[in-house]
C-alpha atoms as a PDB file:
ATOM      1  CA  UNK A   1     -11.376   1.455   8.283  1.00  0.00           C
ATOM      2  CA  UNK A   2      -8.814   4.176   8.076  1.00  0.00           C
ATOM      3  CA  UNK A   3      -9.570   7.293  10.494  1.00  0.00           C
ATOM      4  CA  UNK A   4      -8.833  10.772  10.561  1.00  0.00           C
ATOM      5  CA  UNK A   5      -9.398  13.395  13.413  1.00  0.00           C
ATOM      6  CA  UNK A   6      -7.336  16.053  12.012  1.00  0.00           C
ATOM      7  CA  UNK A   7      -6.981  17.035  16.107  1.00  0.00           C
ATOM      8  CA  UNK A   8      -5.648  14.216  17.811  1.00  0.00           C
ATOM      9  CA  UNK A   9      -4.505  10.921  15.573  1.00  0.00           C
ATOM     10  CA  UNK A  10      -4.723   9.732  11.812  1.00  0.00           C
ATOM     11  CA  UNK A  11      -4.079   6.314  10.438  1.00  0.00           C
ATOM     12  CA  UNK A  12      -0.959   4.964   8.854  1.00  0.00           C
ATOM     13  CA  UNK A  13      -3.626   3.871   5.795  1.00  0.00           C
ATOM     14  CA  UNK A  14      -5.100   7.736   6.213  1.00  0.00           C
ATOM     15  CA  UNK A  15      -1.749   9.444   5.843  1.00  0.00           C
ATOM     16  CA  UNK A  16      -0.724   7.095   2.999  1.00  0.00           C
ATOM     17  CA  UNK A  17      -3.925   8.151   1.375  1.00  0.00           C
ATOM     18  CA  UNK A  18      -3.175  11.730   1.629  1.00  0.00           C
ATOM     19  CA  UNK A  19       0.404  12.072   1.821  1.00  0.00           C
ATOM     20  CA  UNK A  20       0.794  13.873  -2.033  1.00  0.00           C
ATOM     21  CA  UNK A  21      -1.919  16.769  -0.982  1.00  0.00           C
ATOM     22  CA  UNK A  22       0.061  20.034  -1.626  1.00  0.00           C
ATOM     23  CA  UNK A  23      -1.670  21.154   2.220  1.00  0.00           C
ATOM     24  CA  UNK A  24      -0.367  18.358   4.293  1.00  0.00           C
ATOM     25  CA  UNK A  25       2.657  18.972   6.051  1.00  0.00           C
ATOM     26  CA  UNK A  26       4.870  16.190   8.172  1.00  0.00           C
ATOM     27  CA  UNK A  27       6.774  16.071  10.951  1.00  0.00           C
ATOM     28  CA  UNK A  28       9.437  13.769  12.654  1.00  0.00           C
ATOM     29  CA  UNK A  29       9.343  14.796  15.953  1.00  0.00           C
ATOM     30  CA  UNK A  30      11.358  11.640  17.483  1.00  0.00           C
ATOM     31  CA  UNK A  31      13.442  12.219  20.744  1.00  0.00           C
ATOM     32  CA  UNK A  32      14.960   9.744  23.139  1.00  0.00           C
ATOM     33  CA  UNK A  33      16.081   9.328  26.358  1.00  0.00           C
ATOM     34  CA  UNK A  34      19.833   9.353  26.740  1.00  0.00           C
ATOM     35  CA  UNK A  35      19.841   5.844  28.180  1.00  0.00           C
ATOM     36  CA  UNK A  36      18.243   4.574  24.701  1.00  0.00           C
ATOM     37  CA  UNK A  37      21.418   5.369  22.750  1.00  0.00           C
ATOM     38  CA  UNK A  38      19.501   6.257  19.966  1.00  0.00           C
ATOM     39  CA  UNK A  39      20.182   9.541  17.448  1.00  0.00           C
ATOM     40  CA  UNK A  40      17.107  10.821  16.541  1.00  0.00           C
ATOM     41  CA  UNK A  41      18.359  13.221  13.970  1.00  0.00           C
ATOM     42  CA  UNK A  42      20.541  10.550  12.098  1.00  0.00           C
ATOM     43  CA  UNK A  43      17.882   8.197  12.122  1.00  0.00           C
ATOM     44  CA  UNK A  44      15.473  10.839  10.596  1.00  0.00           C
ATOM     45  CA  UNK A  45      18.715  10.871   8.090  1.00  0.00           C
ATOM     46  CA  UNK A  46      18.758   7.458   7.388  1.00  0.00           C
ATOM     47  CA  UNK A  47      15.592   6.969   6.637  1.00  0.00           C
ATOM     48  CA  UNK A  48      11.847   9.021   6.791  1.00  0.00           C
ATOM     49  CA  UNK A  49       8.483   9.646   5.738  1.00  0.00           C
ATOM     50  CA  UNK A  50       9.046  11.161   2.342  1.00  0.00           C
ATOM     51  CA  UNK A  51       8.662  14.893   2.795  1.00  0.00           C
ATOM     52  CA  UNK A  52       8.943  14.849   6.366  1.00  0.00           C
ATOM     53  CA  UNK A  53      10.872  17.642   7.914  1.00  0.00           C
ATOM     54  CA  UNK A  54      12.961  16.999  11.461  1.00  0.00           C
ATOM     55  CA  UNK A  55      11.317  18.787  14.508  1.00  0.00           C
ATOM     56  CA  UNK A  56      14.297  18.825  17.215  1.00  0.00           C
ATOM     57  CA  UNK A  57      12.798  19.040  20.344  1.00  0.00           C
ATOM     58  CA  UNK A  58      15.555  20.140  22.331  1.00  0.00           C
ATOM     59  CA  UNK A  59      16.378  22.750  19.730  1.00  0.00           C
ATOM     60  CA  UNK A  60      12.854  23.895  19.719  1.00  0.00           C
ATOM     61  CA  UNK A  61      13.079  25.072  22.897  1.00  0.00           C
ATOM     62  CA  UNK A  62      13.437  28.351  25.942  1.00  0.00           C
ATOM     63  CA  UNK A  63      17.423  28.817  25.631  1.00  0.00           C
ATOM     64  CA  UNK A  64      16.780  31.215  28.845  1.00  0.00           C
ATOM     65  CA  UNK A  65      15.620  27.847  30.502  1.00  0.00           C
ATOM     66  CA  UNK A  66      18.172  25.591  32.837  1.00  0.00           C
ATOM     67  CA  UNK A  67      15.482  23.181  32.697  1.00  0.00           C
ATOM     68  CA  UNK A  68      15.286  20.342  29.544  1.00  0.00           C
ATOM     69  CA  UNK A  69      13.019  21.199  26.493  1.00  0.00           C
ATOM     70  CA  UNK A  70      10.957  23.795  28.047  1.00  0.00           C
ATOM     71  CA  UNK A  71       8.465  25.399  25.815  1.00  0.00           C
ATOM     72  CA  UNK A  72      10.025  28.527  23.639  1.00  0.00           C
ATOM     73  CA  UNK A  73       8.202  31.553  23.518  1.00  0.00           C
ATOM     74  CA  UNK A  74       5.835  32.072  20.776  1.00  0.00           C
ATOM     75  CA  UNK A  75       7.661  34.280  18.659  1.00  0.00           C
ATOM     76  CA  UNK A  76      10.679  31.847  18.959  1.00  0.00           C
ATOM     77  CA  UNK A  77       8.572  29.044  18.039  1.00  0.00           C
ATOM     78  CA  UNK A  78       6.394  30.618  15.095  1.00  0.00           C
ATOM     79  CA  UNK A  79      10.046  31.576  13.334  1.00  0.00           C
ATOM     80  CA  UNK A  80      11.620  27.990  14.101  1.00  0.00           C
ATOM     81  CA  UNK A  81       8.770  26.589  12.678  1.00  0.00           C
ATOM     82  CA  UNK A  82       8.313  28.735   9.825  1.00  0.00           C
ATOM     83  CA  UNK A  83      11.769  27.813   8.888  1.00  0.00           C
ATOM     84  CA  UNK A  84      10.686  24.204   8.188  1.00  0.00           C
ATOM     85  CA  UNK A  85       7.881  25.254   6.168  1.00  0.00           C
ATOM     86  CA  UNK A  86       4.888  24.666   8.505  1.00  0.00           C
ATOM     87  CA  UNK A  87       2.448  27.173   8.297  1.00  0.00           C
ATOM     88  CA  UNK A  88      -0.789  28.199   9.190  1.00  0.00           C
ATOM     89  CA  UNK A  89      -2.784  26.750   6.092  1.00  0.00           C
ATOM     90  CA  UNK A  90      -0.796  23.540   6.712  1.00  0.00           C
ATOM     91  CA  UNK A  91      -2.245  20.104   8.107  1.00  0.00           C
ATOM     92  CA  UNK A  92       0.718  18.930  10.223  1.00  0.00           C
ATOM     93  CA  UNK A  93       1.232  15.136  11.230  1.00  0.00           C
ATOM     94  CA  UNK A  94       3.773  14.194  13.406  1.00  0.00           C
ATOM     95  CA  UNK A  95       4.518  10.640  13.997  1.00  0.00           C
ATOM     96  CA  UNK A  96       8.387   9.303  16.122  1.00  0.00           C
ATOM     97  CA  UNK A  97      10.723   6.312  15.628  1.00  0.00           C
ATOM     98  CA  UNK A  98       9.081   4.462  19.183  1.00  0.00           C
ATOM     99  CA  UNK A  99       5.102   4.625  17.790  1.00  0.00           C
ATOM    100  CA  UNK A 100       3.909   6.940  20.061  1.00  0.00           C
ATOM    101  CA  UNK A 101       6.406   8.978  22.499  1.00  0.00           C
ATOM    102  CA  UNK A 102       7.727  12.261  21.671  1.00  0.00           C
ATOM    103  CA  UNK A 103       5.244  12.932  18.717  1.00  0.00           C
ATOM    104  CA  UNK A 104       2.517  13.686  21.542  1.00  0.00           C
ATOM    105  CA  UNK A 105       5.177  16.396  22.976  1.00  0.00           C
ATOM    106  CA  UNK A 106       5.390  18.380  19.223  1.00  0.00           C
ATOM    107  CA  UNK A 107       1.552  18.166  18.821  1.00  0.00           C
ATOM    108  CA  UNK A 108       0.824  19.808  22.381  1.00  0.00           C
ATOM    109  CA  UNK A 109       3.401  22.184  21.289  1.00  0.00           C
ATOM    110  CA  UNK A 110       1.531  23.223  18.310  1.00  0.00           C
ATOM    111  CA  UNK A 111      -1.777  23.340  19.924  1.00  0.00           C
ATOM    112  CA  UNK A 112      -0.860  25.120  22.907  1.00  0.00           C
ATOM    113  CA  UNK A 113       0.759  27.651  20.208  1.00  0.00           C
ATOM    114  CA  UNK A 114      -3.059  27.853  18.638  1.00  0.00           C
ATOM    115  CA  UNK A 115      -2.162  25.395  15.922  1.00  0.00           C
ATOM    116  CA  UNK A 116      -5.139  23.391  15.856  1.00  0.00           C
ATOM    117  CA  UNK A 117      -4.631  21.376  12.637  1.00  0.00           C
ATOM    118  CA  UNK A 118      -2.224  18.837  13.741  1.00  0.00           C
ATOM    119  CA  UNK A 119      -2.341  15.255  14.336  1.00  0.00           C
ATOM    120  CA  UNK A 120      -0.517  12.318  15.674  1.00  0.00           C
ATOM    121  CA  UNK A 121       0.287   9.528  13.345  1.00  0.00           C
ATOM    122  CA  UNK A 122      -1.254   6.198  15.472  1.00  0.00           C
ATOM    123  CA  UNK A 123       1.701   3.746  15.653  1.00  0.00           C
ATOM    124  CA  UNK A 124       4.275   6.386  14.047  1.00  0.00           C
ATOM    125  CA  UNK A 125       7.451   5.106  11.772  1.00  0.00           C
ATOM    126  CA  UNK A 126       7.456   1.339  13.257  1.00  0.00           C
ATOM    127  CA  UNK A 127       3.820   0.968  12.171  1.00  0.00           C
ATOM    128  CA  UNK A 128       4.234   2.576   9.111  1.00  0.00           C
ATOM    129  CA  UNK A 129       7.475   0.444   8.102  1.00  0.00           C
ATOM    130  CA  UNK A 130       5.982  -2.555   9.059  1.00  0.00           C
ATOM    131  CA  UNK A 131       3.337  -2.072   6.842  1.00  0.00           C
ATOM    132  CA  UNK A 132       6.046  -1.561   3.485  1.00  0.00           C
ATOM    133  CA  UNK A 133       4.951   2.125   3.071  1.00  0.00           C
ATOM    134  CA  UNK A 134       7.704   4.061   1.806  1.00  0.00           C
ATOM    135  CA  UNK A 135      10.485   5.755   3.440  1.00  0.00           C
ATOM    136  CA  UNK A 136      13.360   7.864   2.160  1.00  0.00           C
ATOM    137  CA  UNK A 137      16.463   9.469   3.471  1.00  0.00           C
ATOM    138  CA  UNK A 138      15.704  12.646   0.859  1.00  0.00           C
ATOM    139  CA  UNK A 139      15.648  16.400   3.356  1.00  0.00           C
ATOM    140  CA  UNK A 140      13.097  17.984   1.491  1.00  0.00           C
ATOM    141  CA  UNK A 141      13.752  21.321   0.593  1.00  0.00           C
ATOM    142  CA  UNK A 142      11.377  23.557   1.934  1.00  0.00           C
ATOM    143  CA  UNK A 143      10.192  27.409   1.788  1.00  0.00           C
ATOM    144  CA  UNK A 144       9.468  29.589   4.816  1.00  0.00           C
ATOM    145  CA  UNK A 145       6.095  29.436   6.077  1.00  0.00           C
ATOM    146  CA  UNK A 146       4.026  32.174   7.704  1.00  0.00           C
ATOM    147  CA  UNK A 147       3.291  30.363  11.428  1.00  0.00           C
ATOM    148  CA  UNK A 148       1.288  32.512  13.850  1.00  0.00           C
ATOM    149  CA  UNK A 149       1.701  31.742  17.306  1.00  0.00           C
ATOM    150  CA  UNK A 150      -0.326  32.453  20.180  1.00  0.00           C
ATOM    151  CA  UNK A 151       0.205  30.657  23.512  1.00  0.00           C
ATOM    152  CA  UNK A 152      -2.623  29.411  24.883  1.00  0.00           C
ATOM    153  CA  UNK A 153      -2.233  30.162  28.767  1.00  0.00           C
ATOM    154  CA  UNK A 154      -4.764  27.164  29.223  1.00  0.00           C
ATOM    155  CA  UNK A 155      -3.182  24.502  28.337  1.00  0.00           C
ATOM    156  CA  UNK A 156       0.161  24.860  30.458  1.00  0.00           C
ATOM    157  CA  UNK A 157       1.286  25.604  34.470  1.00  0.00           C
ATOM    158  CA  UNK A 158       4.124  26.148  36.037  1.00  0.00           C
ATOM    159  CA  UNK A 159       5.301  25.630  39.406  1.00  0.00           C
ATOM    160  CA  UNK A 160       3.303  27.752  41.476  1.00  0.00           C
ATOM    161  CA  UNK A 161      -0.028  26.830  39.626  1.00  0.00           C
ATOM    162  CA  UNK A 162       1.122  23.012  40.841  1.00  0.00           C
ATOM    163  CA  UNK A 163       1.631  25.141  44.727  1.00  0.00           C
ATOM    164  CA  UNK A 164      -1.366  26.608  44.677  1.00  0.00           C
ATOM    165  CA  UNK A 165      -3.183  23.702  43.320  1.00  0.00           C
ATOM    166  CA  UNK A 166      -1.870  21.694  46.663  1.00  0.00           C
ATOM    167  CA  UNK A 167      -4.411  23.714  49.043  1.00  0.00           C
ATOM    168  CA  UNK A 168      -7.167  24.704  46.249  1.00  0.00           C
ATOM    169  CA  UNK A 169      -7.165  20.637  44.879  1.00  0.00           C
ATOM    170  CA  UNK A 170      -9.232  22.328  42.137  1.00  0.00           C
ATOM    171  CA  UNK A 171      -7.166  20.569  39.385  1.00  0.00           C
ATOM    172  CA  UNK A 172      -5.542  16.581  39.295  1.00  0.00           C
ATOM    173  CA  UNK A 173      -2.197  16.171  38.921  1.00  0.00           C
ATOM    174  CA  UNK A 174      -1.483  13.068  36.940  1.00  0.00           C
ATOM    175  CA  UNK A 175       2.226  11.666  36.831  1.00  0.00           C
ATOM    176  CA  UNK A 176       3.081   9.526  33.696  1.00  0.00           C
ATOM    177  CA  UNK A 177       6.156   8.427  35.197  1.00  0.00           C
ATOM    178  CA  UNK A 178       6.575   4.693  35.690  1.00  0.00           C
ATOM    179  CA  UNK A 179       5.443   3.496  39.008  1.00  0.00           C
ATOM    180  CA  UNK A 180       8.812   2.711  40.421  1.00  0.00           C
ATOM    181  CA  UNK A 181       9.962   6.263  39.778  1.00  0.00           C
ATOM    182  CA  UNK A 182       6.862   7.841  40.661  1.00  0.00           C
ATOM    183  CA  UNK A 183       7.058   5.965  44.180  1.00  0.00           C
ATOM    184  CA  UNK A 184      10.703   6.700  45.124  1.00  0.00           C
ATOM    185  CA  UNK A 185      12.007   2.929  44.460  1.00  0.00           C
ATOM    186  CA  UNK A 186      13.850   3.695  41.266  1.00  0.00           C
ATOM    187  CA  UNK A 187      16.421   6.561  41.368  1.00  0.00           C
ATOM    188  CA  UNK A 188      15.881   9.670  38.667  1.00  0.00           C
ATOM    189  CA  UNK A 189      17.752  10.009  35.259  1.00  0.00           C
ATOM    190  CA  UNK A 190      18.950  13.263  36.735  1.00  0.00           C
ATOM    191  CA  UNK A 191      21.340  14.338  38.631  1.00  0.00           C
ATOM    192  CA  UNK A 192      20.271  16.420  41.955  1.00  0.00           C
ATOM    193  CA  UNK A 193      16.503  15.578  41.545  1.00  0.00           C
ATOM    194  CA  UNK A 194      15.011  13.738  44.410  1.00  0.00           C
ATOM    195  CA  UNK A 195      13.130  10.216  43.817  1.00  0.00           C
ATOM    196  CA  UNK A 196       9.256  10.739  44.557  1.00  0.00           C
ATOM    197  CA  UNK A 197       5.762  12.456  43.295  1.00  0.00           C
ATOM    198  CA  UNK A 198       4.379  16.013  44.209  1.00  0.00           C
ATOM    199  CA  UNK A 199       1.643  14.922  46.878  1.00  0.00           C
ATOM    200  CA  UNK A 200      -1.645  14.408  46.185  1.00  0.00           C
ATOM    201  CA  UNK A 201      -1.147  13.468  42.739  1.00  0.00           C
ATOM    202  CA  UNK A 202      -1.869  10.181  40.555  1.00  0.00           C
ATOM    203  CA  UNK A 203       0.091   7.868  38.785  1.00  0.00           C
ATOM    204  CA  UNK A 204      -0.693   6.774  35.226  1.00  0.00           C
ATOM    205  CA  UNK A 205       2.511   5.264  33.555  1.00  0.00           C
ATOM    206  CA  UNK A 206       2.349   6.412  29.764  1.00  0.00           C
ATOM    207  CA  UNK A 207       3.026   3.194  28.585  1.00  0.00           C
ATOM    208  CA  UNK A 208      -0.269   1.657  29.538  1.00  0.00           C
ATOM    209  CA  UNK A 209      -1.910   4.190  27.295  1.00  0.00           C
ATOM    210  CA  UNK A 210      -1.113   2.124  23.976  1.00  0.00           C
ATOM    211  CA  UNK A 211      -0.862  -0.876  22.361  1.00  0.00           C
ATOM    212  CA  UNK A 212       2.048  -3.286  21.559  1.00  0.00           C
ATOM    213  CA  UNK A 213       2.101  -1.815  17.630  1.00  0.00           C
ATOM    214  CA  UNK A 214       2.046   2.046  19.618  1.00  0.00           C
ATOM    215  CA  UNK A 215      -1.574   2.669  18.607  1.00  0.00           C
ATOM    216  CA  UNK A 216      -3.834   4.318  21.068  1.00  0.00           C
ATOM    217  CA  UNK A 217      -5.993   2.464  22.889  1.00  0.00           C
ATOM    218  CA  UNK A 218      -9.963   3.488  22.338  1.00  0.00           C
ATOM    219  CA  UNK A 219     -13.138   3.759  24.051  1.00  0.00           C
ATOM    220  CA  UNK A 220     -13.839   1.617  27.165  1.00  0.00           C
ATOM    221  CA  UNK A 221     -10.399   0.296  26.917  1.00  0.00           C
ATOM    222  CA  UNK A 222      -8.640   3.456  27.374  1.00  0.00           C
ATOM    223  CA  UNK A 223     -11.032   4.924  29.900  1.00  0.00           C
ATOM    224  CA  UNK A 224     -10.674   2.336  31.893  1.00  0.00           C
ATOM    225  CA  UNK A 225      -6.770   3.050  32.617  1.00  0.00           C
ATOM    226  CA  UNK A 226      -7.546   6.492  33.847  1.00  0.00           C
ATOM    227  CA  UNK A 227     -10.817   5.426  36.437  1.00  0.00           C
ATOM    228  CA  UNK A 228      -8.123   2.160  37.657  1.00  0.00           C
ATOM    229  CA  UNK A 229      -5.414   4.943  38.441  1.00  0.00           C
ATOM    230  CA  UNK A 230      -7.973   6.856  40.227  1.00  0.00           C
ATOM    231  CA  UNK A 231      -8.884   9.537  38.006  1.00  0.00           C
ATOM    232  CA  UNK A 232     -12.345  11.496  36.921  1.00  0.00           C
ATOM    233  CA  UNK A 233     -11.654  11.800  33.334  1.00  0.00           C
ATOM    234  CA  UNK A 234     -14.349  14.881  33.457  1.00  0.00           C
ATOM    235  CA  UNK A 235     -12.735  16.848  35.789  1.00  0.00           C
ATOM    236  CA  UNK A 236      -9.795  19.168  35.127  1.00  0.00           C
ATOM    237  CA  UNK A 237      -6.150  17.674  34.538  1.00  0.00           C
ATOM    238  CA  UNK A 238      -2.900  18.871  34.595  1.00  0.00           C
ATOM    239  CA  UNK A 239      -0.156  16.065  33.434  1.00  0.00           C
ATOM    240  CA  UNK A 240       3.083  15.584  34.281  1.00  0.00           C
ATOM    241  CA  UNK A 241       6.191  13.205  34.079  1.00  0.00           C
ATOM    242  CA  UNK A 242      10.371  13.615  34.248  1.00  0.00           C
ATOM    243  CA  UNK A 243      10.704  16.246  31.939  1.00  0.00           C
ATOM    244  CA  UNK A 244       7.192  17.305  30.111  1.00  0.00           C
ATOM    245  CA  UNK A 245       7.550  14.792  26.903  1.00  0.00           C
ATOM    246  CA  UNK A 246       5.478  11.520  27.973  1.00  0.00           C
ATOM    247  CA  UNK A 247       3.095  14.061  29.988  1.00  0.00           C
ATOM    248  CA  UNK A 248       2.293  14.823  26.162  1.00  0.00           C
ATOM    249  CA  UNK A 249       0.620  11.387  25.934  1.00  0.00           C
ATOM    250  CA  UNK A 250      -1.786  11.423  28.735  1.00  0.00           C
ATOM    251  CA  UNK A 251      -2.843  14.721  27.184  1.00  0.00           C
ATOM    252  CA  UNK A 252      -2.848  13.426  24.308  1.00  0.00           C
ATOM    253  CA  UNK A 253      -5.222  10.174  24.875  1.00  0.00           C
ATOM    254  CA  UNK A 254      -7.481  13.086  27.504  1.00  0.00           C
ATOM    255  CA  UNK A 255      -7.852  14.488  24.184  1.00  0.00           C
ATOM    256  CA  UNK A 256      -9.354  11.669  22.646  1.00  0.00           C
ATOM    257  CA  UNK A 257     -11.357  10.961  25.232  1.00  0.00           C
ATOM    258  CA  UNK A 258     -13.221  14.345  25.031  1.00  0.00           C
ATOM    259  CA  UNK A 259     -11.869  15.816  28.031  1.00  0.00           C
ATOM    260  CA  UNK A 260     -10.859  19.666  26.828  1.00  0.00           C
ATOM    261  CA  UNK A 261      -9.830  21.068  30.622  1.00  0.00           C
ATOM    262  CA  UNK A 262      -6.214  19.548  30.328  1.00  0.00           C
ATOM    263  CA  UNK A 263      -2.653  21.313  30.807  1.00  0.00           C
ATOM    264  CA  UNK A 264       0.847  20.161  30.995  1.00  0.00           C
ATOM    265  CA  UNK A 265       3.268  21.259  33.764  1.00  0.00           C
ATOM    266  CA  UNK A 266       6.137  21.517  32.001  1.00  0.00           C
ATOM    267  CA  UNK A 267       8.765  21.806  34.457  1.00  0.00           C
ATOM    268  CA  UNK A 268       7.400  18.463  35.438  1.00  0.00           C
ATOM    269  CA  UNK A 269       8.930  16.256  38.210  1.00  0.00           C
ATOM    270  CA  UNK A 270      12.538  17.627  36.952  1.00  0.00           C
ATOM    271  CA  UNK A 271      11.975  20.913  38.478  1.00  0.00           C
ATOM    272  CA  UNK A 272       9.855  19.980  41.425  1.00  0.00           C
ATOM    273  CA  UNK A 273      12.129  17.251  42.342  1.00  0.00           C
ATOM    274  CA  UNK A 274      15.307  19.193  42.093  1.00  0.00           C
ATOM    275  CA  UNK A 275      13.618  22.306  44.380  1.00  0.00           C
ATOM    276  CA  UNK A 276      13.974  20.985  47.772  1.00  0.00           C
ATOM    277  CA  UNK A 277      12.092  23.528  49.068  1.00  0.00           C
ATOM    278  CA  UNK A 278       9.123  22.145  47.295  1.00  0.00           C
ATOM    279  CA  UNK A 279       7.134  19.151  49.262  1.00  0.00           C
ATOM    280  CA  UNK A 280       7.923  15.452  47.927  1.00  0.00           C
ATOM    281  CA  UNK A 281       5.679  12.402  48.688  1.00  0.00           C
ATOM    282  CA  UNK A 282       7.139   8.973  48.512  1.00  0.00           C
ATOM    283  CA  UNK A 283       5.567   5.416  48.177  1.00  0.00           C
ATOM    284  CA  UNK A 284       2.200   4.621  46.145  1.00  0.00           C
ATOM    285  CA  UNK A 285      -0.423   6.833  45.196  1.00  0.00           C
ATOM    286  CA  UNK A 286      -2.004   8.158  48.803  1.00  0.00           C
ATOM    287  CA  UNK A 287       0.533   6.820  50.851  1.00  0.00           C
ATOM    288  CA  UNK A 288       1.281  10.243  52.185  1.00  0.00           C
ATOM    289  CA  UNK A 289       4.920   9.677  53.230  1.00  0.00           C
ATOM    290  CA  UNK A 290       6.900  13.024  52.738  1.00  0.00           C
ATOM    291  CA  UNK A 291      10.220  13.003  51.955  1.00  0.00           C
ATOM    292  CA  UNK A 292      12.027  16.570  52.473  1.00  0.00           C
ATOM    293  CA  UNK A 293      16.031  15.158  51.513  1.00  0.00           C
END
């Protein structure tokens, strides 16, 4: 049966279905990690949802920031975004080339903006291929939009919100990292940031969010994941990974599972692990070793 929540996901079927509606707007927002050798933008070119517009998420981002993709300010994102035609009347989907990765990172952008009307496309362009919808390799041309942006404080921290959260515990932190990286064992993508986790926090690689086709898991199923790693889905959440993209997807499947006190920390481990004045934990979840190199 296809689904819609215009909030968190829609169906490859739904999208199909509604794809010609003059409000519906969509949105590659693929990006990849430099180790995939993959170029998201000439993909997009290659081939492409028809209509779909490229989101660049490293474009779309603070220029004032050393840090990678860090969220723009408002006004910098409501003009980027008006420039590809998404406005406020619009109902955005965004869907990437890996089924569900970066797309989670350009819909937390537009709701933490106040966009609420935007959705994830469940399985993104390999689901939607696979099925023989169409594609193109057509950039559509597209008026400027009016987009309003207001950032919702909410549904982001930054660095010292993760300090003071180490004495006050009010919120969990929740690492999507895979578990090697998360415990120390594998070294980081980048150079000058140490291998470890922020203490305290919980790991919940992203990848066991969804399933082999990149839909989300549901219900019970996807529940479960978070109470295994150790988390109360009911309490407050802050997520966070290398660099603040696959932190997108445990907000994202949160989300879905009703729970509405979630934020990002977008420096993620890239900023805490390259301050080394900042405490690092190595090992497992709870195994309490610091490591201050």
């Amino acid at each position: 049966m296809p689904y819609s929540d215009a909030k968190t996901l829609v169906s490859t079927q739904w999208l199909d279905d509604h794809l010609s509606q003059p409000d519906i707007r969509v949105v590659d927002g693929s990006w990849y990690l430099p180790s995939e050798n993959r170029a998201a933008y000439v993909e997009y070119q290659i081939a492409h949802i028809p209509g779909a517009v490229f989101f660049d998420i490293d474009d779309m981002s603070d220029r004032d920031s050393d840090l990678p993709h860090m969220l723009p300010p408002p006004e910098t994102f409501a003009d980027q975004v008006g420039r590809l035609g998404l406005g406020d009347d619009n109902r955005i989907v965004v869907y990437d080339g890996a089924g569900l990765f970066s797309a989670a990172r350009v819909w937390w952008m537009f709701q933490v903006m106040g966009h609420e009307n935007v959705a994830v496309l469940d399985g993104g362009l390999p689901k939607w291929v696979a099925e023989g919808r169409p594609t193109n390799d057509i950039e559509p041309q597209v008026s400027p939009a009016r987009c309003t942006a207001r950032l919702n404080h909410s549904r982001i921290r930054d660095v010292n919100d993760i300090i003071e959260n180490l004495t006050s515990g009010n919120e969990q932190l929740v690492d999507a990292r895979s578990p090697g990286r998360f415990a120390g064992e594998e070294p980081e993508p980048r150079k000058g940031v140490r291998p470890g986790h922020v203490p305290a926090s919980h790991n919940l690689h992203y990848a066991l969010l969804h399933k082999p086709d990149g839909t989300l898991y549901r219900g019970d199923a996807l529940r479960t994941k978070f109470i295994d790693a150790g988390i109360d889905i009911d309490r407050p959440i802050i997520t966070s990974c290398g660099s603040g993209i696959t932190a997108a997807i445990l907000f994202l499947a949160l989300t879905v599972l009703g729970n509405r006190k979630i934020s990002i920390y977008d420096g993620s481990w890239t900023e805490w692990g390259g301050r080394h004045d900042l405490p690092c934990e190595v090992g497992p979840p709870g195994s309490g070793s610091i490591n201050d190199s």
